[in-house]
Every structure is written in structure tokens, then in C-alpha cells.
PDB file of N, CA and C in Angstrom:
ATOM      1  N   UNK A   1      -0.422  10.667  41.214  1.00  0.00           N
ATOM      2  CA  UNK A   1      -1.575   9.970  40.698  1.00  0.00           C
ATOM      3  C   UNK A   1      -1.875  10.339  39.252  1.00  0.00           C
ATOM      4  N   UNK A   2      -2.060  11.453  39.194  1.00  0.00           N
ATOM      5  CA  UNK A   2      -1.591  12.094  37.482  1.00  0.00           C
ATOM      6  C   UNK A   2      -0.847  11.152  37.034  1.00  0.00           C
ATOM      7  N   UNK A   3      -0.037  10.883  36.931  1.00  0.00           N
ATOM      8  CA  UNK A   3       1.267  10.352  35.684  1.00  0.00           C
ATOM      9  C   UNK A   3       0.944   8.837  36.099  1.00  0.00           C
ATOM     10  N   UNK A   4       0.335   7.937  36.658  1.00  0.00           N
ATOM     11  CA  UNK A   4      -0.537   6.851  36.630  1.00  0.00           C
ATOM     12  C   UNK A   4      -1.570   6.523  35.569  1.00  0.00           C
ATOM     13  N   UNK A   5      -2.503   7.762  35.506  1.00  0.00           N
ATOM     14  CA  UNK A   5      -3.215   7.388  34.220  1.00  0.00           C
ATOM     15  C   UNK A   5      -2.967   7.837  32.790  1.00  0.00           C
ATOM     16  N   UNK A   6      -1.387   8.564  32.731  1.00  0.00           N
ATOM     17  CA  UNK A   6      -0.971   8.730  31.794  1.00  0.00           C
ATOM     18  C   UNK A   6      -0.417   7.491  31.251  1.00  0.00           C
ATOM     19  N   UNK A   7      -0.364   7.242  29.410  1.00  0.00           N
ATOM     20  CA  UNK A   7       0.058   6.049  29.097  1.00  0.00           C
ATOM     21  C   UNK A   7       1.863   6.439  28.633  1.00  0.00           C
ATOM     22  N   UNK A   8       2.078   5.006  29.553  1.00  0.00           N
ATOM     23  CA  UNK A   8       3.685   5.425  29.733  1.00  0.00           C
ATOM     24  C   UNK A   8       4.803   5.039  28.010  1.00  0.00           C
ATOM     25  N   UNK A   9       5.261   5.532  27.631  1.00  0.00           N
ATOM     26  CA  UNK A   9       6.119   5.278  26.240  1.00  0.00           C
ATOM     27  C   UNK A   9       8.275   5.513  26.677  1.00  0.00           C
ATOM     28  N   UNK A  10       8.398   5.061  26.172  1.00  0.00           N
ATOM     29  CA  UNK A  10       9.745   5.120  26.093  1.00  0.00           C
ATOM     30  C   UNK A  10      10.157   5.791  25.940  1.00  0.00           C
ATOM     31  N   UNK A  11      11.301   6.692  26.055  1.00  0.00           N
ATOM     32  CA  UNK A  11      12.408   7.602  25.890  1.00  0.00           C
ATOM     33  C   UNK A  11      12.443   7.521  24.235  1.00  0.00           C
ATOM     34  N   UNK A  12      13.172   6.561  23.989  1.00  0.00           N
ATOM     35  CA  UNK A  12      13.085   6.322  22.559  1.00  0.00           C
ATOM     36  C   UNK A  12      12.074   6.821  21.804  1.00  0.00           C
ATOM     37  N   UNK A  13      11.036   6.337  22.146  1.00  0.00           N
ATOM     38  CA  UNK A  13       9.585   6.079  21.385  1.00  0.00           C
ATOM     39  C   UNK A  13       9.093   8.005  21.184  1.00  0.00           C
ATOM     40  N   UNK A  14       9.531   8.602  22.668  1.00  0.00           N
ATOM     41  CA  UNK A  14       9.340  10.381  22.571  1.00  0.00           C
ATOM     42  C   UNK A  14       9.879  10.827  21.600  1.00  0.00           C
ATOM     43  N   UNK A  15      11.184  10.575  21.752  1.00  0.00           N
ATOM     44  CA  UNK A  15      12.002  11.541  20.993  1.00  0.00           C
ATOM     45  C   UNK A  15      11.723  11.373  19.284  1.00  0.00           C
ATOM     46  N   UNK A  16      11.461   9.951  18.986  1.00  0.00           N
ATOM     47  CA  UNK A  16      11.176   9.582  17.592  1.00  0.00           C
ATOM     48  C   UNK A  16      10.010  10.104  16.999  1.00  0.00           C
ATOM     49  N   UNK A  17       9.052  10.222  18.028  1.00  0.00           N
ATOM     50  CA  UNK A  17       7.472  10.658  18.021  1.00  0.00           C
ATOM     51  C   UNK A  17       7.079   9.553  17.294  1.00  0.00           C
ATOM     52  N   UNK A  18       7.112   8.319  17.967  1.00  0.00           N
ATOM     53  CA  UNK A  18       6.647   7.574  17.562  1.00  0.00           C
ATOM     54  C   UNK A  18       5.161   7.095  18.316  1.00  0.00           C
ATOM     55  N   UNK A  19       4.342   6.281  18.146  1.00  0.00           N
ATOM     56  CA  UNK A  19       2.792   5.902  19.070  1.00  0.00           C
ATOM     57  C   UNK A  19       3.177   4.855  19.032  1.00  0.00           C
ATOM     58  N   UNK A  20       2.226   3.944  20.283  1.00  0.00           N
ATOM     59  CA  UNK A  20       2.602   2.807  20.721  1.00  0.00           C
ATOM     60  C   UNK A  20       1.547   1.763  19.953  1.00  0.00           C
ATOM     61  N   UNK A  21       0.101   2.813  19.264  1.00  0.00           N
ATOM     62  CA  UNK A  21      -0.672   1.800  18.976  1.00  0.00           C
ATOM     63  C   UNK A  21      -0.291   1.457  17.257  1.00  0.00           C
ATOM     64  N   UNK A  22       0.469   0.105  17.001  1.00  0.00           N
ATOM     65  CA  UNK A  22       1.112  -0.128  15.983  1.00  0.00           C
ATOM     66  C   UNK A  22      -0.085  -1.240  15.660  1.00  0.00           C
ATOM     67  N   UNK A  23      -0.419  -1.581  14.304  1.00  0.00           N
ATOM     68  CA  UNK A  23      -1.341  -2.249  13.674  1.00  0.00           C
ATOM     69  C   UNK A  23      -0.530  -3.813  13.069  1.00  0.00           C
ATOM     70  N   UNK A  24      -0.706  -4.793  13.284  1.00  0.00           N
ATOM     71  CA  UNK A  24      -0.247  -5.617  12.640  1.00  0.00           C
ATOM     72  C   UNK A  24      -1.387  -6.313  11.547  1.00  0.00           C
ATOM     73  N   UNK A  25      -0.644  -6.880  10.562  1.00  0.00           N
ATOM     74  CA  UNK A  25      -1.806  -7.437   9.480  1.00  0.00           C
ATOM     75  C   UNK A  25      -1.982  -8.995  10.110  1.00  0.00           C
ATOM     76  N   UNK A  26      -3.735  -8.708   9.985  1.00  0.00           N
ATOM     77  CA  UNK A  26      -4.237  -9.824  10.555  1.00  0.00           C
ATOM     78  C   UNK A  26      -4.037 -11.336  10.072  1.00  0.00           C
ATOM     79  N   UNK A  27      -3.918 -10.981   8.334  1.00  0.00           N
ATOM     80  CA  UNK A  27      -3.939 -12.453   7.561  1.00  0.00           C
ATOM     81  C   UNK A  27      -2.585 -12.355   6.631  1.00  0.00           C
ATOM     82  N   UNK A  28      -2.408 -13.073   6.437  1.00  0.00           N
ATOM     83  CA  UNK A  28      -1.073 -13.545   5.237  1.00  0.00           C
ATOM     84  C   UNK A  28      -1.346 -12.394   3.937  1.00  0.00           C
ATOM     85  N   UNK A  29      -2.177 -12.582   3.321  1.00  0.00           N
ATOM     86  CA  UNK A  29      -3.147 -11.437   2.523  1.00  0.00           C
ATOM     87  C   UNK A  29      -2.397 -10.171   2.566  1.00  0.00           C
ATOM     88  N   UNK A  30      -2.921  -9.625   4.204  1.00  0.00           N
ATOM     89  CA  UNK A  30      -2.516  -8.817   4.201  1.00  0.00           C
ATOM     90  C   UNK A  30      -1.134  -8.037   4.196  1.00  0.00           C
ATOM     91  N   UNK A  31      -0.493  -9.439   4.464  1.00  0.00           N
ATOM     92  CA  UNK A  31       0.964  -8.817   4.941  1.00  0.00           C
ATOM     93  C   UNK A  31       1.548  -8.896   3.263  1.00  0.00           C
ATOM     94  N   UNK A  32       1.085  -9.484   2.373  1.00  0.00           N
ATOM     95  CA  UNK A  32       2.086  -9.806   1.501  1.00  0.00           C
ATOM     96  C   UNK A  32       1.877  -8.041   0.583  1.00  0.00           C
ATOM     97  N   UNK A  33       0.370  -7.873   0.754  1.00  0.00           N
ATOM     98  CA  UNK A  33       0.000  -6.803  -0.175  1.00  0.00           C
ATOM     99  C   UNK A  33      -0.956  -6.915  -1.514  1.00  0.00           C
ATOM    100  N   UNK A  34      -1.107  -6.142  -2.357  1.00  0.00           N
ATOM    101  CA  UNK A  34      -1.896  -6.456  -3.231  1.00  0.00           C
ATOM    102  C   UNK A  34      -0.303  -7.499  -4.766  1.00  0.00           C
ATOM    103  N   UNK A  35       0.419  -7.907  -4.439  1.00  0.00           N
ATOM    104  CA  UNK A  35       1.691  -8.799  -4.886  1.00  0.00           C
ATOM    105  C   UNK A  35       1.076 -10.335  -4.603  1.00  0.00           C
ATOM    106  N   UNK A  36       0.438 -10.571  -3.772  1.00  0.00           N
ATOM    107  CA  UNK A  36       0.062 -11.762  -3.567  1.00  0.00           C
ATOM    108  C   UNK A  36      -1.295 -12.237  -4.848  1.00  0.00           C
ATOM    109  N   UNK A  37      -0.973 -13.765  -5.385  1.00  0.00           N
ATOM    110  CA  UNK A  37      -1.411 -14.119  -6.051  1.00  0.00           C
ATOM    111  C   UNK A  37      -3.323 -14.450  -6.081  1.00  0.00           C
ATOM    112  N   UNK A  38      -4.539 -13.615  -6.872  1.00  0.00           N
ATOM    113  CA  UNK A  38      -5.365 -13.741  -6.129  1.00  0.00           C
ATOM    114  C   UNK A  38      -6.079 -15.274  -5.968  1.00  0.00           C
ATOM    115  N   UNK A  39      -6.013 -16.207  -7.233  1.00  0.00           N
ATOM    116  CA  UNK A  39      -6.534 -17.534  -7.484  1.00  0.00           C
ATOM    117  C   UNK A  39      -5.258 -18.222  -8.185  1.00  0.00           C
ATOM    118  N   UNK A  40      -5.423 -19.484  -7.200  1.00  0.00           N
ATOM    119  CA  UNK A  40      -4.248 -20.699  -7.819  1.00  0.00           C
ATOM    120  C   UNK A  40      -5.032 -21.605  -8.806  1.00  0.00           C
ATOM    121  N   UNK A  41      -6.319 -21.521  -8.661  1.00  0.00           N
ATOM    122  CA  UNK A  41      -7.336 -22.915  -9.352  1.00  0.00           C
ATOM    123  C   UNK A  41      -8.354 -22.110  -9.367  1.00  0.00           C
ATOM    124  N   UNK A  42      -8.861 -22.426 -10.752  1.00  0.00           N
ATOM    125  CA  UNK A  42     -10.242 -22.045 -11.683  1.00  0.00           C
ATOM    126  C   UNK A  42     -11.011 -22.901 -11.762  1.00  0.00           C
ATOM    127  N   UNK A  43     -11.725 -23.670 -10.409  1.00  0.00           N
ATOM    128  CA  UNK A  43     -12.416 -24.731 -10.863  1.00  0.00           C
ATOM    129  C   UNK A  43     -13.972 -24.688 -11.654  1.00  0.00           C
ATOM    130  N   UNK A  44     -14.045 -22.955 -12.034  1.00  0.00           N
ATOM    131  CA  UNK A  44     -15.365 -22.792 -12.915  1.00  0.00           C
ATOM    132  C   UNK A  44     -15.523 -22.539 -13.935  1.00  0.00           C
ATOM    133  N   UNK A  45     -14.071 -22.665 -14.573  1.00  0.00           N
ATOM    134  CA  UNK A  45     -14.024 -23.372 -15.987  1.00  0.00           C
ATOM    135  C   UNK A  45     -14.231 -24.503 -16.773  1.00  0.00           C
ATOM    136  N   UNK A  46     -14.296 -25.465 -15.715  1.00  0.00           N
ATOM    137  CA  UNK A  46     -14.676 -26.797 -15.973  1.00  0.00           C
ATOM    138  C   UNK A  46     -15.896 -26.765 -17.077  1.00  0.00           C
ATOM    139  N   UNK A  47     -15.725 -27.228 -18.600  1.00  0.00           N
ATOM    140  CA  UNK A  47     -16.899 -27.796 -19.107  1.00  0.00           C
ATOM    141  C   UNK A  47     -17.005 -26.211 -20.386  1.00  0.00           C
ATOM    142  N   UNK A  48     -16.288 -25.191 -19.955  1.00  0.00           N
ATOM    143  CA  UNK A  48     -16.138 -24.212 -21.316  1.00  0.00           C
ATOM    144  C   UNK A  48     -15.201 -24.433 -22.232  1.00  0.00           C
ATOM    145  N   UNK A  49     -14.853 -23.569 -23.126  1.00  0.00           N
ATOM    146  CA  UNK A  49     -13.838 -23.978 -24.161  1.00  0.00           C
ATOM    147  C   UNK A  49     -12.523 -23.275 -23.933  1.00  0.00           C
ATOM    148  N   UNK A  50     -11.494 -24.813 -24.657  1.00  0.00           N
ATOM    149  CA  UNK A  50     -10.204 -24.060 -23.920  1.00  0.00           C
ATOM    150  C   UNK A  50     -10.038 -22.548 -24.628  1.00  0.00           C
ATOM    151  N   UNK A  51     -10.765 -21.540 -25.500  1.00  0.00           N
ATOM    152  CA  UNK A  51     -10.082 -20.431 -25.743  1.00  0.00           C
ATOM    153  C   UNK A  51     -10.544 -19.787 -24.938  1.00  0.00           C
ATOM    154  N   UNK A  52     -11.772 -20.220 -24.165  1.00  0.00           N
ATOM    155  CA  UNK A  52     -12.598 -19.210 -23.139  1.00  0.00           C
ATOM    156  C   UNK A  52     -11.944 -18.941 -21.706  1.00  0.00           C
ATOM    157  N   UNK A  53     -11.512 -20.057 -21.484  1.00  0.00           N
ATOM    158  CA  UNK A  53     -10.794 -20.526 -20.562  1.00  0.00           C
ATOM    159  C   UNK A  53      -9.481 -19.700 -20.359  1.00  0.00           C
ATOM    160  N   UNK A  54      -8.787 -19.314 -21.208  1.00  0.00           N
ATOM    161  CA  UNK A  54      -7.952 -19.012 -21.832  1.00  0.00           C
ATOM    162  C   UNK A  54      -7.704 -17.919 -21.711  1.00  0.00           C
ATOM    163  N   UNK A  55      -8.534 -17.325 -21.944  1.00  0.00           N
ATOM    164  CA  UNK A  55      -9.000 -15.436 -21.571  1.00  0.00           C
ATOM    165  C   UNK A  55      -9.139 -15.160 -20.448  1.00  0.00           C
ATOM    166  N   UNK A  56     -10.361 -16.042 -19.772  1.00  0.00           N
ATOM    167  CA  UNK A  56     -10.294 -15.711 -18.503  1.00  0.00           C
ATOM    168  C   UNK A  56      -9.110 -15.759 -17.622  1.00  0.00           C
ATOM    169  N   UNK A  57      -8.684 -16.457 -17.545  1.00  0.00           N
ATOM    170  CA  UNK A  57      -7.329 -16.493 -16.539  1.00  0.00           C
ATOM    171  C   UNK A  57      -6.424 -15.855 -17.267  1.00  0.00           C
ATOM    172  N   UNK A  58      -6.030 -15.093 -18.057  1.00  0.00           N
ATOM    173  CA  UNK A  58      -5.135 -14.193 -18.554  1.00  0.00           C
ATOM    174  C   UNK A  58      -5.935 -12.671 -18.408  1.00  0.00           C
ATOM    175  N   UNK A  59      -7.034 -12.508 -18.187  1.00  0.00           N
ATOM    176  CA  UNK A  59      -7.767 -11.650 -17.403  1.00  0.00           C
ATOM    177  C   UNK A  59      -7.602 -12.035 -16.012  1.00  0.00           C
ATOM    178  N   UNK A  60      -7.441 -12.798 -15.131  1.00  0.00           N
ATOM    179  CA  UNK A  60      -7.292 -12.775 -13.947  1.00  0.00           C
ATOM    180  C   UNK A  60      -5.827 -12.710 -13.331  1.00  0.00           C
ATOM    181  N   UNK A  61      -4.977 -13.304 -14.514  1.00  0.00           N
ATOM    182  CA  UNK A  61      -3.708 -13.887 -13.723  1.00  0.00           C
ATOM    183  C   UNK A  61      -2.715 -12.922 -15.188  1.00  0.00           C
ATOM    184  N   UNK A  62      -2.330 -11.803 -14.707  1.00  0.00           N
ATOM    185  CA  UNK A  62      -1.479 -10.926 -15.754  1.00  0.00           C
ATOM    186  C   UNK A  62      -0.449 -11.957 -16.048  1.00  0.00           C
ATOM    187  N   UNK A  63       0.158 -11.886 -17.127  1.00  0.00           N
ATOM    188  CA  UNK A  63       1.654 -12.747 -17.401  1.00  0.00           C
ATOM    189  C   UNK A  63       1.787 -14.558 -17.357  1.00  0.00           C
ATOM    190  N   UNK A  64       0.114 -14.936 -17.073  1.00  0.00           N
ATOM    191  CA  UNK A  64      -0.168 -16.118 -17.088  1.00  0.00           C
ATOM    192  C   UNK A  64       0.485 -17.096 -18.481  1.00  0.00           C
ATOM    193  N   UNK A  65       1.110 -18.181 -18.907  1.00  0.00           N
ATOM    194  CA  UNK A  65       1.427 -18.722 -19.626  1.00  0.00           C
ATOM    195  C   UNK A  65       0.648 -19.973 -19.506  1.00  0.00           C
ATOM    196  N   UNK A  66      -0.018 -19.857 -20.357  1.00  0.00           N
ATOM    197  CA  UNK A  66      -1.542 -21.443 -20.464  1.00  0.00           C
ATOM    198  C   UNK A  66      -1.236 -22.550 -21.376  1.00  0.00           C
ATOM    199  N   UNK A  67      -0.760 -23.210 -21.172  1.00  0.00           N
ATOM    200  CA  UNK A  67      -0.770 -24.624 -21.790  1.00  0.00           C
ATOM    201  C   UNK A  67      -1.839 -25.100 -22.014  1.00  0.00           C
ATOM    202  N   UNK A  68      -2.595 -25.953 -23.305  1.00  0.00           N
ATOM    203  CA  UNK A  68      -3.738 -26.772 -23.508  1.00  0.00           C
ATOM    204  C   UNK A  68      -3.097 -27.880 -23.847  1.00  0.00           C
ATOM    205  N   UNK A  69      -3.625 -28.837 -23.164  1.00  0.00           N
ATOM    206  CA  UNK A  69      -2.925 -30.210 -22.771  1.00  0.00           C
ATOM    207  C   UNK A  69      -4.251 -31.259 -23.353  1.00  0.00           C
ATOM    208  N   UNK A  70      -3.884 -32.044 -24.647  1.00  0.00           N
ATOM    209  CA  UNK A  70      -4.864 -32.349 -25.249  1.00  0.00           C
ATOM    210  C   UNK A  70      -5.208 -33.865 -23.968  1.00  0.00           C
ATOM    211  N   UNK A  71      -6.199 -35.115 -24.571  1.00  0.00           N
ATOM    212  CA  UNK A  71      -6.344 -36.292 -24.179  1.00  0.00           C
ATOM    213  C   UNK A  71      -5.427 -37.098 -23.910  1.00  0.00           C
ATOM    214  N   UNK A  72      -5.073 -37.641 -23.009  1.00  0.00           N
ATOM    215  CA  UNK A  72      -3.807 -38.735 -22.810  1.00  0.00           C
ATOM    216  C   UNK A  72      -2.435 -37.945 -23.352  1.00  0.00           C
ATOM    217  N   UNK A  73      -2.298 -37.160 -23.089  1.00  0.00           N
ATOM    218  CA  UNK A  73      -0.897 -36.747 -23.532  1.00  0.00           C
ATOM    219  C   UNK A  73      -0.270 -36.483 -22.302  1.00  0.00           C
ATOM    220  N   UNK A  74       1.260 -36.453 -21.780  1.00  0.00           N
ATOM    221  CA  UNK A  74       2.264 -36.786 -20.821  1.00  0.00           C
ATOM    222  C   UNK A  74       2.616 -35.173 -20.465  1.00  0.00           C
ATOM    223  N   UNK A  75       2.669 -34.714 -19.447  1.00  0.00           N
ATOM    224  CA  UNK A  75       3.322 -33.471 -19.151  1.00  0.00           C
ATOM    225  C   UNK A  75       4.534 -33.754 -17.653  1.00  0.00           C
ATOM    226  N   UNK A  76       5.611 -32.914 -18.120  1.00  0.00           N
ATOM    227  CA  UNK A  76       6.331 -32.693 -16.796  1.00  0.00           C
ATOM    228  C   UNK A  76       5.806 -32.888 -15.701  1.00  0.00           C
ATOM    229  N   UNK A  77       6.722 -33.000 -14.885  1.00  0.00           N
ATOM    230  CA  UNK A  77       6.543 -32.678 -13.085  1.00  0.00           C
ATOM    231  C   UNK A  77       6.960 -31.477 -12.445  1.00  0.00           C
ATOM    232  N   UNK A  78       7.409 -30.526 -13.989  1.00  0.00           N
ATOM    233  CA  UNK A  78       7.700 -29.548 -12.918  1.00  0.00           C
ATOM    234  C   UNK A  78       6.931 -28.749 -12.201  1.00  0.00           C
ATOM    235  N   UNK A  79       7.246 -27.681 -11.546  1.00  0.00           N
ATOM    236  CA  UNK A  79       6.274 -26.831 -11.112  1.00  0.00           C
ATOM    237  C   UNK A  79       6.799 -25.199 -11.735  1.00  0.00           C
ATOM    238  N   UNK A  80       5.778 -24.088 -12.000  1.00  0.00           N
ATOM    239  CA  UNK A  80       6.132 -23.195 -12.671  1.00  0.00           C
ATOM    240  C   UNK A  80       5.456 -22.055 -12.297  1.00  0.00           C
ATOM    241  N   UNK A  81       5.557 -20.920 -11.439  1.00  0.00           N
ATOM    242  CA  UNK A  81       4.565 -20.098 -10.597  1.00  0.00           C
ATOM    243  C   UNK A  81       3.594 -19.160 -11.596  1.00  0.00           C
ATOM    244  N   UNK A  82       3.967 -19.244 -13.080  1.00  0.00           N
ATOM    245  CA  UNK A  82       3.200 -18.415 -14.008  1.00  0.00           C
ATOM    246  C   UNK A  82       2.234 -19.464 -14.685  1.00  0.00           C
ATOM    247  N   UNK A  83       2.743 -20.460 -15.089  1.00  0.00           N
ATOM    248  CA  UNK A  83       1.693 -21.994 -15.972  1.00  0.00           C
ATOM    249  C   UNK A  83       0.511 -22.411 -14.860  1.00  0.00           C
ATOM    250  N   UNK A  84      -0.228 -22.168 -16.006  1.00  0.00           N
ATOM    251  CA  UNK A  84      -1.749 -22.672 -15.985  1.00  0.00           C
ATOM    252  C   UNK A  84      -1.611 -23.927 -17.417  1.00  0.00           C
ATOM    253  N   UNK A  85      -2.712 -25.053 -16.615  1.00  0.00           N
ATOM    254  CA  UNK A  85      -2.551 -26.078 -17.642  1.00  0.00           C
ATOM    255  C   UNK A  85      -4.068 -26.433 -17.772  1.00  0.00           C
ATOM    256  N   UNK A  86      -4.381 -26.266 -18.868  1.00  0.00           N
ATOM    257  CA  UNK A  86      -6.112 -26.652 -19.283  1.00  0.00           C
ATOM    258  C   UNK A  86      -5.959 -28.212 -20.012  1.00  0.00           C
ATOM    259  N   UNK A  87      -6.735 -28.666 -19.215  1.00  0.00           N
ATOM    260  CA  UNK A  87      -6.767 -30.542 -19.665  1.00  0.00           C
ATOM    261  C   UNK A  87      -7.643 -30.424 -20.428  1.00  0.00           C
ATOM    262  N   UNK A  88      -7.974 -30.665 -21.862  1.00  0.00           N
ATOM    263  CA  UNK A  88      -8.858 -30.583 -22.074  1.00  0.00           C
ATOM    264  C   UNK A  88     -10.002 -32.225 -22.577  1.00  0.00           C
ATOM    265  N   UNK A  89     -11.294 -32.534 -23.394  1.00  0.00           N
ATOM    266  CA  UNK A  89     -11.411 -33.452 -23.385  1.00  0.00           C
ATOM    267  C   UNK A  89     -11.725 -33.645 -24.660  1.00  0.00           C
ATOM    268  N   UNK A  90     -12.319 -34.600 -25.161  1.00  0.00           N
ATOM    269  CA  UNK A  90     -12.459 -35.163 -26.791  1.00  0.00           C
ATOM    270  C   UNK A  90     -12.884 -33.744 -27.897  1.00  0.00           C
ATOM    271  N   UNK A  91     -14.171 -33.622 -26.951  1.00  0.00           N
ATOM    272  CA  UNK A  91     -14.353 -31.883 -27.774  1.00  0.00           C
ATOM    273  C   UNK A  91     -14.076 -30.941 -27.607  1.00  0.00           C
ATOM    274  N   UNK A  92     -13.055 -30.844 -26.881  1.00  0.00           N
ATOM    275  CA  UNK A  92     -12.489 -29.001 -26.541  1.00  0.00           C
ATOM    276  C   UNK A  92     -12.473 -28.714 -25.219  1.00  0.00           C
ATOM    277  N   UNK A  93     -13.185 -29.014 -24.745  1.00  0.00           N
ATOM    278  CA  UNK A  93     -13.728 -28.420 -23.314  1.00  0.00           C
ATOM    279  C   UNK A  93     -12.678 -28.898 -22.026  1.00  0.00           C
ATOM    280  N   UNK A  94     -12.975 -27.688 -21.356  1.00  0.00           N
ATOM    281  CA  UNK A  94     -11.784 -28.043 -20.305  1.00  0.00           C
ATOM    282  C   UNK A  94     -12.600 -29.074 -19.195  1.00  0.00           C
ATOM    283  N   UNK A  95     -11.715 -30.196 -18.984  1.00  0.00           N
ATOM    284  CA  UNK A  95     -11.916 -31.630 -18.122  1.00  0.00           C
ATOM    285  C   UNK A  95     -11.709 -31.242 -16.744  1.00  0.00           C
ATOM    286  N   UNK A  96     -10.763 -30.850 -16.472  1.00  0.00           N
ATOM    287  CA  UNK A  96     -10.245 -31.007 -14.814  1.00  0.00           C
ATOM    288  C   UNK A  96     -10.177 -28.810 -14.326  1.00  0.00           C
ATOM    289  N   UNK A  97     -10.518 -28.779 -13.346  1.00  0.00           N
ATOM    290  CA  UNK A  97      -9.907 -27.390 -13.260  1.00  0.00           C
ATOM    291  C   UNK A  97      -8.624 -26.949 -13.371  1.00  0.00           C
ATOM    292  N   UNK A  98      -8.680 -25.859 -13.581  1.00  0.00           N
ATOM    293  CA  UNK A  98      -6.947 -25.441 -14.381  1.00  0.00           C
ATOM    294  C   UNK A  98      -6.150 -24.868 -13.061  1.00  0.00           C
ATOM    295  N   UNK A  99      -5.067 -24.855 -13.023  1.00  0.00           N
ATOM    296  CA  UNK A  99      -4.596 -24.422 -11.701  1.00  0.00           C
ATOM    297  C   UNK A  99      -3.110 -24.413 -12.043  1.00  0.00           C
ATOM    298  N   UNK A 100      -2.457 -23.129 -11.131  1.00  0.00           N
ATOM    299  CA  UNK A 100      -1.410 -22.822 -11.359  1.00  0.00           C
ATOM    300  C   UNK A 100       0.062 -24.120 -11.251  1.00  0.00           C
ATOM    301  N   UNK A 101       1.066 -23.980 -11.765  1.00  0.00           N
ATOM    302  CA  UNK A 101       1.823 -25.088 -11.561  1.00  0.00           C
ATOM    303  C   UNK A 101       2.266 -25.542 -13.252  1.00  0.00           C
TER     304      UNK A 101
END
């Protein structure tokens, strides 16, 4: 009856000294680490100036490469995991939120 309410482990698991209570990460977040990207889109830049703009997400996003993308002008389709693109509008100010890509 003893060795009933003992919690039973593997041969393996003894000799390794290993425990059975193993933690898994609850969210994606967690599993990737502090490597995971923290913001893809700045939508509270909307309506400041593109140099402000500019700072901030190079304060948020290390190694960020920011494009200012004037009125009606044509950009790629590519996609680029470091580019941030600030739309901006007649007077400076950023139009659309900026977001990675």
C-alpha cells in the first residue's frame, strides 16, 4: 500500500534524476523567447511626423530599416522582415499605420 501512494517514474527518468513535473510554454511568446518580434504595426503613429515616427520604431524595432513613402508613389510587393514603411500625406504626417513588411 506504501508504494501506491508513491509517484511512480521510470527507470530512465531515476537514474537521469530527472522529475516528471516538466513545464510547457503556454503561448507562442513564450516558446519563441524574448527573439520574438514585439510589434508588427504602429497604428499610433498615425497623424505624427515621419521623423517622429521614425525614432520611435527604431526605438522599438532594433535594426529596423524605414522607408518614407511620399503621396501616390508605387512600392514593391515584396515582403521584408526588417522594413517598416511610413505612408506619408501632403504635409508630412504619417497617413496609414506603419507596419512591418
Amino acid at each position: 500500500m506504501a508504494d501506491e501512494n508513491q509517484k511512480s517514474t521510470s527507470p530512465a527518468q531515476e537514474e537521469a534524476g530527472e522529475s516528471t513535473n516538466l513545464q510547457l510554454p503556454r503561448t507562442y511568446g513564450q516558446l519563441l523567447g524574448s527573439n520574438a518580434p514585439g510589434k508588427s504595426e504602429w497604428p499610433e503613429l498615425v497623424g505624427v511626423t515621419a521623423l517622429e515616427a521614425e525614432n520611435k520604431i527604431k526605438e522599438e524595432m532594433i535594426g529596423a530599416e524605414v522607408r518614407v513613402v511620399q503621396p501616390n508613389c508605387f512600392v514593391t510587393c515584396d515582403w521584408k522582415s526588417n522594413r517598416v514603411r511610413l505612408y506619408i500625406d501632403t504635409s508630412g504626417k504619417v497617413a496609414r499605420p506603419p507596419r512591418i513588411g
